[in-house]
Structure formats: C-alpha cells, structure tokens
N, C-alpha and C. Protein backbone atom coordinates (compact mmCIF):
# COMPACT_ATOMS: atom_id res chain seq x y z
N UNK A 1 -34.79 -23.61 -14.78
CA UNK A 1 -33.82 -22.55 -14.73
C UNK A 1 -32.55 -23.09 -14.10
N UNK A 2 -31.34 -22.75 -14.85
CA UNK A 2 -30.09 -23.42 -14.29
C UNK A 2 -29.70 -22.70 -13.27
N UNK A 3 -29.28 -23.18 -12.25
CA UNK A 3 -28.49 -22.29 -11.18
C UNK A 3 -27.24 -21.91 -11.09
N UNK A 4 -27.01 -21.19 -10.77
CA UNK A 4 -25.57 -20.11 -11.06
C UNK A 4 -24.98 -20.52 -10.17
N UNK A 5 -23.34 -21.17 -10.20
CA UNK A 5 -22.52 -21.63 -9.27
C UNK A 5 -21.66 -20.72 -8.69
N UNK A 6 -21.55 -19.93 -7.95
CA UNK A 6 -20.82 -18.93 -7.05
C UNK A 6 -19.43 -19.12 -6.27
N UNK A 7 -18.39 -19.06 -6.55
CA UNK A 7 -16.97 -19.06 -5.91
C UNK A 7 -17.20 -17.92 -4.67
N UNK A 8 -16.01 -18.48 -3.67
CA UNK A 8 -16.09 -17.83 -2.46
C UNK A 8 -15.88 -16.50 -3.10
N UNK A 9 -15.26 -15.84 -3.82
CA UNK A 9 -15.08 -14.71 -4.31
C UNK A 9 -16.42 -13.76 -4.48
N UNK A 10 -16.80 -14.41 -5.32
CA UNK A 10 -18.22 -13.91 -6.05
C UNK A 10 -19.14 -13.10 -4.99
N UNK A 11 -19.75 -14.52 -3.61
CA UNK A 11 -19.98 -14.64 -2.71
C UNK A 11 -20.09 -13.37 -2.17
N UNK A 12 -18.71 -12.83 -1.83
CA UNK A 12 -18.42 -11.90 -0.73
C UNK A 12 -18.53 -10.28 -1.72
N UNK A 13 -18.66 -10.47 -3.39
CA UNK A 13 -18.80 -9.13 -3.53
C UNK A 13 -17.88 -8.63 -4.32
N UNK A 14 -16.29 -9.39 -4.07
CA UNK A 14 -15.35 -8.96 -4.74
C UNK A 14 -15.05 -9.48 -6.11
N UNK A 15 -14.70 -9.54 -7.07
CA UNK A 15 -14.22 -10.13 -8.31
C UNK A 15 -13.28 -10.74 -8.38
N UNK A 16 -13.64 -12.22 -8.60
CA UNK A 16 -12.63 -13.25 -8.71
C UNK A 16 -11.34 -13.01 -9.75
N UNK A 17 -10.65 -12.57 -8.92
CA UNK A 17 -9.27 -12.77 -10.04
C UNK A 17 -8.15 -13.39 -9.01
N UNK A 18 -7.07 -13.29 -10.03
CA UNK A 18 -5.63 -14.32 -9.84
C UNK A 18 -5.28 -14.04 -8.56
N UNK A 19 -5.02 -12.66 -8.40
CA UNK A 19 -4.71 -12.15 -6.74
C UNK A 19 -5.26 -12.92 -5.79
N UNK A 20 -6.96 -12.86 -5.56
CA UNK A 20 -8.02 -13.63 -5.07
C UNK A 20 -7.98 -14.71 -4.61
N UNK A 21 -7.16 -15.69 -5.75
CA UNK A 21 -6.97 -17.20 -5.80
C UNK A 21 -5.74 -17.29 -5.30
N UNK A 22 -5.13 -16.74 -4.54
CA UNK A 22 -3.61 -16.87 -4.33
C UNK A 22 -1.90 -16.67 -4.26
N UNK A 23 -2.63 -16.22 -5.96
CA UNK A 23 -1.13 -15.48 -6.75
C UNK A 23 -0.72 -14.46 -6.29
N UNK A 24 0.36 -13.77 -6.20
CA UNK A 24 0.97 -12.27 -5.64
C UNK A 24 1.08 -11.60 -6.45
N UNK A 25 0.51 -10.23 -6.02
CA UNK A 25 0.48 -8.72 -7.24
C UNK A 25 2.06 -8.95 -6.94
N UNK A 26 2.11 -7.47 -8.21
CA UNK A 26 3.61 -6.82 -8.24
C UNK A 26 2.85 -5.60 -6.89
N UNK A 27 2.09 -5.47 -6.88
CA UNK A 27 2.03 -4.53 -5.93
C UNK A 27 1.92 -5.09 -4.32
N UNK A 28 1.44 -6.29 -4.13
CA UNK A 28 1.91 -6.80 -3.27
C UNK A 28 3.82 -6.73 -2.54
N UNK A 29 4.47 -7.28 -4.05
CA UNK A 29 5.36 -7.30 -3.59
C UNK A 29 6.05 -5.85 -3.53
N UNK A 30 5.66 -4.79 -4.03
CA UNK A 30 5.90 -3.46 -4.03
C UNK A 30 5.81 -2.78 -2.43
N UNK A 31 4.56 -3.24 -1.91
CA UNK A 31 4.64 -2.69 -0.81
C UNK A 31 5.08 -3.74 0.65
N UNK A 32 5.50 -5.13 0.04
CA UNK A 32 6.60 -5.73 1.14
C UNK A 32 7.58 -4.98 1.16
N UNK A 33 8.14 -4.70 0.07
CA UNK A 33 9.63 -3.93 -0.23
C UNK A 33 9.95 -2.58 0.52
N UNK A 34 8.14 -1.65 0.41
CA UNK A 34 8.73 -0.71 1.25
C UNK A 34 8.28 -0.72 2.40
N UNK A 35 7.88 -1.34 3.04
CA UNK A 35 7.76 -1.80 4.24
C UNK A 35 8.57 -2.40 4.85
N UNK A 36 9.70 -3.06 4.22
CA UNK A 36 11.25 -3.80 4.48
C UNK A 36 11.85 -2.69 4.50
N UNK A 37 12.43 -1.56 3.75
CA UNK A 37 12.88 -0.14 3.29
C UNK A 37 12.86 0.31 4.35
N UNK A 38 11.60 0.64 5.16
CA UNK A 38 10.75 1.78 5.33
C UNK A 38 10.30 1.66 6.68
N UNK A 39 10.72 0.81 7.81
CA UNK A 39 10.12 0.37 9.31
C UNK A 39 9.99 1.58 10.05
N UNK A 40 10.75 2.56 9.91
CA UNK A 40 9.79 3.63 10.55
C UNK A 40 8.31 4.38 10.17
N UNK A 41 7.81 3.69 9.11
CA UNK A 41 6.71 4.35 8.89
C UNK A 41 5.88 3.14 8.31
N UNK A 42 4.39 2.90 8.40
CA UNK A 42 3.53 2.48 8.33
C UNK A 42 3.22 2.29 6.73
N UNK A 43 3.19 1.52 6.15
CA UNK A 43 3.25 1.85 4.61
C UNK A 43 1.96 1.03 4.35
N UNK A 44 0.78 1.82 3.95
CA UNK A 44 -0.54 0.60 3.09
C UNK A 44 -0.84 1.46 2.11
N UNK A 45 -2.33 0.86 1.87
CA UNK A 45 -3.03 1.25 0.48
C UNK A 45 -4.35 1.96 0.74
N UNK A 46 -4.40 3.27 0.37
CA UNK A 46 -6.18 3.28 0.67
C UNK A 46 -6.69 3.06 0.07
N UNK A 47 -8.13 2.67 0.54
CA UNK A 47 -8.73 1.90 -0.61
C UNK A 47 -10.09 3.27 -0.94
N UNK A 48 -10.58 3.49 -2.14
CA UNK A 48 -11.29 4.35 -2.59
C UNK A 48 -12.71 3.66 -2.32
N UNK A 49 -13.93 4.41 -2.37
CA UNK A 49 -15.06 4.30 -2.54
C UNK A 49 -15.70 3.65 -3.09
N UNK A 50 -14.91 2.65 -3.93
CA UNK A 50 -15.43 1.75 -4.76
C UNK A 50 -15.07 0.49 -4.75
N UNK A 51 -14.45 0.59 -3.72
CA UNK A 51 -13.50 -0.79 -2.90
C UNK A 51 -12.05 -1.25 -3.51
N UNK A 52 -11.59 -0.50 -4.64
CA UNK A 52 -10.34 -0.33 -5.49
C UNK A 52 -9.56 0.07 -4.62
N UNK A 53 -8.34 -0.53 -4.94
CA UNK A 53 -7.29 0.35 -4.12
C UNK A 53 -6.90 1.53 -4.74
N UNK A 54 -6.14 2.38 -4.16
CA UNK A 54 -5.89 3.74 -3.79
C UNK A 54 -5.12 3.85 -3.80
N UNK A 55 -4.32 5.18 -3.41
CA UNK A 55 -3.13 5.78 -3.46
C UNK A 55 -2.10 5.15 -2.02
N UNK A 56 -1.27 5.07 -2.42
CA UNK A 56 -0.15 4.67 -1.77
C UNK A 56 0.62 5.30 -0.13
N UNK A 57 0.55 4.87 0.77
CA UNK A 57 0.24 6.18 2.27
C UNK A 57 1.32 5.39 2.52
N UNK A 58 1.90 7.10 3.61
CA UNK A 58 2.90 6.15 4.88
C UNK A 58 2.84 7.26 5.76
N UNK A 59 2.65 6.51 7.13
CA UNK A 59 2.26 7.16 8.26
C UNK A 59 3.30 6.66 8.95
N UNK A 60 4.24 7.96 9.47
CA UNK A 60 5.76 7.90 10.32
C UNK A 60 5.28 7.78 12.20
N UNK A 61 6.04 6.91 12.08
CA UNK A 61 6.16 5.94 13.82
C UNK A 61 7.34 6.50 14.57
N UNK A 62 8.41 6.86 13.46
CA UNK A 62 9.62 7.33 14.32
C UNK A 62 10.30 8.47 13.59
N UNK A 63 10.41 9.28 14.34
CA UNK A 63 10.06 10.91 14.23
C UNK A 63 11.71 10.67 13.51
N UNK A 64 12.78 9.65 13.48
CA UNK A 64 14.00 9.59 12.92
C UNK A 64 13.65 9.55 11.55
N UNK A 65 12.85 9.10 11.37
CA UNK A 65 12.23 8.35 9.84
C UNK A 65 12.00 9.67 8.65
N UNK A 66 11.51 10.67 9.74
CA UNK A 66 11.09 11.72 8.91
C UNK A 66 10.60 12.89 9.07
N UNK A 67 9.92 13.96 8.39
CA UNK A 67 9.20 14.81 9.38
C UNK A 67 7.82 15.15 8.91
N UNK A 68 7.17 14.37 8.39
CA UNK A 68 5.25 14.85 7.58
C UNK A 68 4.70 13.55 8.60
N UNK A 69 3.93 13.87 9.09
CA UNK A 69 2.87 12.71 9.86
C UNK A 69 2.65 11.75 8.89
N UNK A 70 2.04 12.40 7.93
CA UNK A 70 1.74 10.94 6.25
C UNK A 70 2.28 11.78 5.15
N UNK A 71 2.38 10.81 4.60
CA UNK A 71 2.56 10.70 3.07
C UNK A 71 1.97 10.08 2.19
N UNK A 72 1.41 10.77 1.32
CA UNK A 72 0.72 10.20 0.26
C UNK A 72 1.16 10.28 -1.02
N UNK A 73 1.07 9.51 -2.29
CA UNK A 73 1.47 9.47 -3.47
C UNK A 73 1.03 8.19 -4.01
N UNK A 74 1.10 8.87 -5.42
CA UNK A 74 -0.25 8.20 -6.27
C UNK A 74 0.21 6.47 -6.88
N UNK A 75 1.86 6.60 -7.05
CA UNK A 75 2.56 5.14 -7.16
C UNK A 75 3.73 4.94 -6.01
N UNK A 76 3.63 3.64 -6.20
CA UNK A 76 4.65 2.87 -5.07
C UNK A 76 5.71 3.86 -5.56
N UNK A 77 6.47 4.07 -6.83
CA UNK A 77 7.82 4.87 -6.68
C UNK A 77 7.79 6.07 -6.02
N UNK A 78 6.40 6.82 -6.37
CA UNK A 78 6.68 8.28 -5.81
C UNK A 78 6.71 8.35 -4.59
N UNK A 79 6.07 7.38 -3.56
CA UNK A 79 5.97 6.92 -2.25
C UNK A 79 7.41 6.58 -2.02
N UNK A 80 8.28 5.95 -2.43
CA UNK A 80 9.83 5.60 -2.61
C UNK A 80 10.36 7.02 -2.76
N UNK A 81 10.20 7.83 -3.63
CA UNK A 81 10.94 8.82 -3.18
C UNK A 81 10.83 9.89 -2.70
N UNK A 82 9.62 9.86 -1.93
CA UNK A 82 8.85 11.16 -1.07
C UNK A 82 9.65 10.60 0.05
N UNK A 83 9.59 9.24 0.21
CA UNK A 83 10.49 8.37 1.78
C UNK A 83 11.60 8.89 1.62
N UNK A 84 12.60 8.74 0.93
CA UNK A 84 14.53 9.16 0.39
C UNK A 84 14.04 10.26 0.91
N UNK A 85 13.39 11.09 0.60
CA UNK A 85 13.58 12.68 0.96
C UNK A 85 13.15 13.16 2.29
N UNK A 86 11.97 12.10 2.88
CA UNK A 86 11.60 12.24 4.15
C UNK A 86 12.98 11.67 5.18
N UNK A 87 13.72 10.98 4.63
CA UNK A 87 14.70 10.72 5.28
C UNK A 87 15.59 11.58 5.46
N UNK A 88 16.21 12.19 4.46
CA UNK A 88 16.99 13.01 4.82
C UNK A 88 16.51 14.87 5.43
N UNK A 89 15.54 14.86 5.55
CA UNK A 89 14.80 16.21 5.95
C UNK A 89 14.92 15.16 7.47
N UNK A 90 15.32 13.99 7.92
CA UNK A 90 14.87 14.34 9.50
C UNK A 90 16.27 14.39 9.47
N UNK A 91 17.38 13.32 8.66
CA UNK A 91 18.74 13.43 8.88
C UNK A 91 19.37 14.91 9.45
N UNK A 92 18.59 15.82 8.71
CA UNK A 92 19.26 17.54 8.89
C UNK A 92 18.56 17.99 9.90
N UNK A 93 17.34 17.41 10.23
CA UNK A 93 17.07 17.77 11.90
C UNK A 93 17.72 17.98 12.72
N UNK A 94 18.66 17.09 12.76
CA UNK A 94 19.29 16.01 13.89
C UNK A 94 20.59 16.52 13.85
C-alpha cells in the first residue's frame, strides 16, 4: 500500500491552497486597506462554523470613529460604507 504524502497544510486540517503557500488574497489586501482607512475601529473576519471565513466586522475603539459598538456586513465594500457613514453620524455628534 502506497503512502500518502501530507503537506503542512493537509496536516493541520485546512486545504492547501495559494493563500496557504504564501500568496496574498484580494481580501487580504482588502482588509489591510480598511484597517489603514479605519484605525479607530478594529476591522477582521468572522470565521463561520465551518472554519470559512465570514462576514466582514468592525468593532469601534474611538467613540470619534463612530457610534454602533460593531459593525457587520456581508462584503469588504459594504463594511466601507457602513464606516463613511459611521463617520459622519459621530462627526454630527460632536
């Protein structure tokens, strides 16, 4: 019986792809961008039940930034412009 050769990938569970090996998503660089954008608020990914990523979150650090504790939305843009609008809802706070 031949034996099955296993990459660190495999190994741990996850599925070897390009990301895996190195390469950068567009969503990688999607959420550098709003995280560069966006320093008052916490910007990641949740990840679903199936170890997939998830919908797009941002959890506000500085009450200037905005006024919803989080934000959620289903793509990096709508997350982009739930932020524009969280911005200016604290702008008129103030």
């Amino acid at each position: 019986m031949a034996s099955k050769q296993f990459r660190a990938a495999d190994i741990s569970g996850f599925p070897s792809v390009p990301e895996a090996q190195g390469s950068v998503h567009q969503d990688d660089q999607a959420l550098a961008r709003l995280r560069a954008d966006y320093p008052g608020h916490r910007i990641w990914r949740s990840v679903r039940g199936n170890g997939l990523l998830g919908d797009w979150c941002a959890t506000l650090h500085d009450p200037a930034a905005g006024m919803d504790p989080t934000v959620i939305r289903s793509t990096a843009e709508k997350l982009r412009d739930a932020l524009i609008k969280e911005k200016y809802r604290a702008e008129a706070k103030y």
